[in-house]
Protein backbone atom coordinates (compact mmCIF):
# COMPACT_ATOMS: atom_id res chain seq x y z
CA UNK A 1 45.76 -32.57 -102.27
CA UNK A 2 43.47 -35.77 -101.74
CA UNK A 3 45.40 -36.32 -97.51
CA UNK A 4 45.48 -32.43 -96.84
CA UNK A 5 42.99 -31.53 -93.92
CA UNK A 6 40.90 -28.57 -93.47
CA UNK A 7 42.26 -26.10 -91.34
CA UNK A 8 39.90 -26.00 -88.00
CA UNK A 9 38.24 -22.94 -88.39
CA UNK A 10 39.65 -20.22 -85.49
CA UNK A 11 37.43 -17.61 -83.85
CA UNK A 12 37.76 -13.53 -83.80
CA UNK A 13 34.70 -13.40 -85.74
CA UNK A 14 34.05 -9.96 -87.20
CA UNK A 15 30.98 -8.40 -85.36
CA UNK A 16 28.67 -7.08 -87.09
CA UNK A 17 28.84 -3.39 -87.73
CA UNK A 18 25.40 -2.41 -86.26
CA UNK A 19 26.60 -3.74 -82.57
CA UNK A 20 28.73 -1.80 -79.89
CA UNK A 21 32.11 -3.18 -79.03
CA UNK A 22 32.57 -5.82 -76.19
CA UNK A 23 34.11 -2.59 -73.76
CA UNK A 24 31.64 -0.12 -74.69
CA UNK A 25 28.88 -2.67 -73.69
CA UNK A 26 30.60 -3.68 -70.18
CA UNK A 27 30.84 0.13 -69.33
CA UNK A 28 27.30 0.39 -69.63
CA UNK A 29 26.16 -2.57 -67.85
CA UNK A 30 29.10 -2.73 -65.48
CA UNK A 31 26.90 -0.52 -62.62
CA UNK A 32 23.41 -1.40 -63.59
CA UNK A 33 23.35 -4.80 -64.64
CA UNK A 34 19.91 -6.40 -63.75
CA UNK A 35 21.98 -9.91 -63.30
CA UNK A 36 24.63 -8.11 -60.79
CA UNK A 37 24.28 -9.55 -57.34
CA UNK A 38 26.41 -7.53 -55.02
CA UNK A 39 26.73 -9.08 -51.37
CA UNK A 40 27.55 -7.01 -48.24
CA UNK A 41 30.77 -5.08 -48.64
CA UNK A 42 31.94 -6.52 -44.60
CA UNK A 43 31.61 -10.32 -45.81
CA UNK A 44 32.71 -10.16 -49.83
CA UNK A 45 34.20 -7.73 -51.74
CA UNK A 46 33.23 -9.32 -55.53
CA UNK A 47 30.40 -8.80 -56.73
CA UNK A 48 28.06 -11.83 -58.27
CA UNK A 49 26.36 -12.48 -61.92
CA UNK A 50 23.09 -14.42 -62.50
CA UNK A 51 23.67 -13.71 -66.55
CA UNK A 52 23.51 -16.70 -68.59
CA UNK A 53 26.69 -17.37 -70.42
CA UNK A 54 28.93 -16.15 -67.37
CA UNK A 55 31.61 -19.20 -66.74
CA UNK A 56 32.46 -18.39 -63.48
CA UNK A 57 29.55 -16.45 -61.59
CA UNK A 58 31.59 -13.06 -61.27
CA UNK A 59 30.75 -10.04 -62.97
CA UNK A 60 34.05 -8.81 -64.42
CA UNK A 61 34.15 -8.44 -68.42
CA UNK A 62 36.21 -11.54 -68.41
CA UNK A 63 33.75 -13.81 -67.57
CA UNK A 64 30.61 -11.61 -68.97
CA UNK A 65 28.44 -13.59 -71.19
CA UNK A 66 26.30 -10.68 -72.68
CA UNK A 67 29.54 -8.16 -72.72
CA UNK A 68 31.58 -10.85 -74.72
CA UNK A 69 32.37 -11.07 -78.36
CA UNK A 70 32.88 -14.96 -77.97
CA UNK A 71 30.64 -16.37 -74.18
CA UNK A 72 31.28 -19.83 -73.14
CA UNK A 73 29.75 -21.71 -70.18
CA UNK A 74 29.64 -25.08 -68.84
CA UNK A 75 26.44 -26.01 -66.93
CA UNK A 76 24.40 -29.02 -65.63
CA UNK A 77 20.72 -29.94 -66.60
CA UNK A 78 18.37 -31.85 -65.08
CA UNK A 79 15.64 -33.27 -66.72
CA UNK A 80 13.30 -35.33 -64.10
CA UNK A 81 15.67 -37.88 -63.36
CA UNK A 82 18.16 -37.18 -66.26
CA UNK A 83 21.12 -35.44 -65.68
CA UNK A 84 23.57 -34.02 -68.53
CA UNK A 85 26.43 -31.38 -68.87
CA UNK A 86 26.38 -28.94 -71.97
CA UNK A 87 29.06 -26.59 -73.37
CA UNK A 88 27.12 -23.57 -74.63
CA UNK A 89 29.37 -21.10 -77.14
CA UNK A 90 28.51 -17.98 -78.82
CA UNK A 91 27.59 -19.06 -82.50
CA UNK A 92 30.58 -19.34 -84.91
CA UNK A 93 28.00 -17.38 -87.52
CA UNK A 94 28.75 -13.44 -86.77
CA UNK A 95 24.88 -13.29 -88.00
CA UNK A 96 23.22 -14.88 -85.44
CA UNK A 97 24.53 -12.20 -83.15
CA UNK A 98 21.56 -10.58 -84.34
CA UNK A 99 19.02 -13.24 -83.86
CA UNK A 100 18.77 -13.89 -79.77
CA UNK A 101 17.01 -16.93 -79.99
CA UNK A 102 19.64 -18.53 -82.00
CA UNK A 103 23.13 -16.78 -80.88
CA UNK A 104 23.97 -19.79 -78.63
CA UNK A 105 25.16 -23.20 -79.80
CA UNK A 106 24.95 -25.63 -76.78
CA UNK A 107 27.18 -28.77 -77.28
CA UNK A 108 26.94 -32.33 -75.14
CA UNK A 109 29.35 -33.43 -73.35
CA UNK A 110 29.80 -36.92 -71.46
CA UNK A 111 29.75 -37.42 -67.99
CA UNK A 112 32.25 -39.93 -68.41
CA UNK A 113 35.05 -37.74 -67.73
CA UNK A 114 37.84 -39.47 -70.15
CA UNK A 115 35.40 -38.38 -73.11
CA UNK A 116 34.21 -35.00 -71.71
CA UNK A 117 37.48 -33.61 -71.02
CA UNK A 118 38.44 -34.08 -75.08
CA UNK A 119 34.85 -33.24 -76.47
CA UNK A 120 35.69 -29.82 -73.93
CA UNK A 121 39.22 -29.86 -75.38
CA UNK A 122 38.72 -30.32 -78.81
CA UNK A 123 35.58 -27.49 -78.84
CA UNK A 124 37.75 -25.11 -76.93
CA UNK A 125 41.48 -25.13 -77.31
CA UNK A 126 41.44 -26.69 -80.57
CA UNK A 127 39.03 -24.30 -82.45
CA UNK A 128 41.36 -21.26 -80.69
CA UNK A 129 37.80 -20.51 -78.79
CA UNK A 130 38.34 -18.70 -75.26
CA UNK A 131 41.78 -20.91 -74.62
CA UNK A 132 42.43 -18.52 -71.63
CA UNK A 133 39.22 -20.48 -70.38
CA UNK A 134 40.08 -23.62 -70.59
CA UNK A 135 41.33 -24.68 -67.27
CA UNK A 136 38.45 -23.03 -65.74
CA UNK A 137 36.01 -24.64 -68.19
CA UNK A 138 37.74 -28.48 -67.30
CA UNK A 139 37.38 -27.08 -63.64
CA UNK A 140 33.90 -26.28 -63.63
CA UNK A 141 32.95 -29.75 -66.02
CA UNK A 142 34.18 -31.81 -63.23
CA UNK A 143 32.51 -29.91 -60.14
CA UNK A 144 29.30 -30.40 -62.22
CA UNK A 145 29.82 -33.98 -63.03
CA UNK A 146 31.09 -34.42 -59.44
CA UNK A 147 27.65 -32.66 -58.08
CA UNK A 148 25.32 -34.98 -59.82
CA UNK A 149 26.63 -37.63 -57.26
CA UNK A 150 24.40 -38.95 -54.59
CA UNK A 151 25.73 -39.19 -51.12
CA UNK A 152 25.11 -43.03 -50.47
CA UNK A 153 23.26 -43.61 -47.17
CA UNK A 154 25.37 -45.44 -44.71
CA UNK A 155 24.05 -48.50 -43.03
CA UNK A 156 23.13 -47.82 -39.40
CA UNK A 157 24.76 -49.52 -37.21
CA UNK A 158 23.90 -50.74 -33.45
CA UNK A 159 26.04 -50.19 -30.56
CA UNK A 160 24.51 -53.41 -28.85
CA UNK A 161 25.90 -55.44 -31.25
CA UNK A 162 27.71 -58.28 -30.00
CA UNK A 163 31.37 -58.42 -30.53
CA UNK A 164 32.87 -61.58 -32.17
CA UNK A 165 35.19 -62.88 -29.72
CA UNK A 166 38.66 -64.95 -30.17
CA UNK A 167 38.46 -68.01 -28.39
C-alpha cells in the first residue's frame, strides 16, 4: 500500500450532457467555419484553419480544435524579446467545457529539446491524451523551436584580398 502509485489519470472525459457531440458540431461548421481559409482550387486542394487549438493548420475534424472532445496544440510565443513554446490541452475538468475562458490548460515546455520532448511525452502519450498526435505534436515542437533561430550574418568578405602565398 505505502510504494503503490496512482494510476495517471486517462482521458475520454464524459461531456457534459448540455453540449452536441464532437461529429454533430464538425457537420455544422465543416462549410461555414469563420476560421476556414480555402485557397484556389488550381494551386491546393485542402482547405486551411485559423481556429485556435488546430495542431496542424487543416480543417478536417482530426485536427479541429473547437469540433474536438479533447484539442491539443503546440505553438510559439513571443514576448518582446522572449521566446517560449506552450502545449495547450482541453481541460481534464469536463466542467470547464462550459466556461470558455477557462477550457484550455496551456503547459511550458523547454526549448531545450532533450527536456521538451519528455515534458511533450509525458503530457501526451503518458496521460493516454491524443496519442495518435504525438508524432505530429514532437514534429511541430521542433519546427517551432527550430524557427526561433536567427540566421547569423556572414562576414563579408573582399575579393581583393590578397592571397597568402607558399614560398
Amino acid at each position: 500500500a505505502a510504494g503503490v502509485q496512482k494510476p495517471v489519470s486517462g482521458c475520454k472525459r464524459p461531456r457534459p450532457a448540455a453540449l452536441a457531440s464532437p461529429d454533430l458540431l464538425w457537420e455544422c461548421m465543416r462549410a461555414s467555419s469563420s476560421f476556414a481559409r480555402r485557397p484556389l482550387r488550381q494551386i491546393l486542394k485542402r482547405p486551411f484553419s485559423a481556429e485556435p487549438q488546430n495542431l496542424m493548420g487543416y480543417h478536417t475534424l482530426k485536427y479541429s480544435g473547437l469540433a474536438a472532445r479533447e484539442a491539443l496544440d503546440v505553438r510559439g510565443l513571443r514576448s518582446g524579446s522572449k521566446e517560449s513554446i506552450e502545449l495547450s490541452q482541453s481541460h481534464a475538468k469536463a466542467s470547464r467545457v462550459l466556461r470558455p475562458s477557462s477550457s484550455v490548460a496551456t503547459v511550458g515546455l523547454s526549448k531545450c529539446p532533450r527536456r521538451g520532448l519528455v515534458r511533450l511525452d509525458r503530457e501526451v502519450s503518458a496521460k493516454f491524451y491524443r496519442r495518435g498526435l504525438l508524432n505530429l505534436a514532437r514534429q511541430k515542437y521542433l519546427k517551432v523551436r527550430q524557427s526561433f533561430k536567427k540566421k547569423r550574418p556572414r562576414p563579408a568578405r573582399s575579393r581583393r584580398a590578397k592571397k597568402a602565398t607558399n614560398a
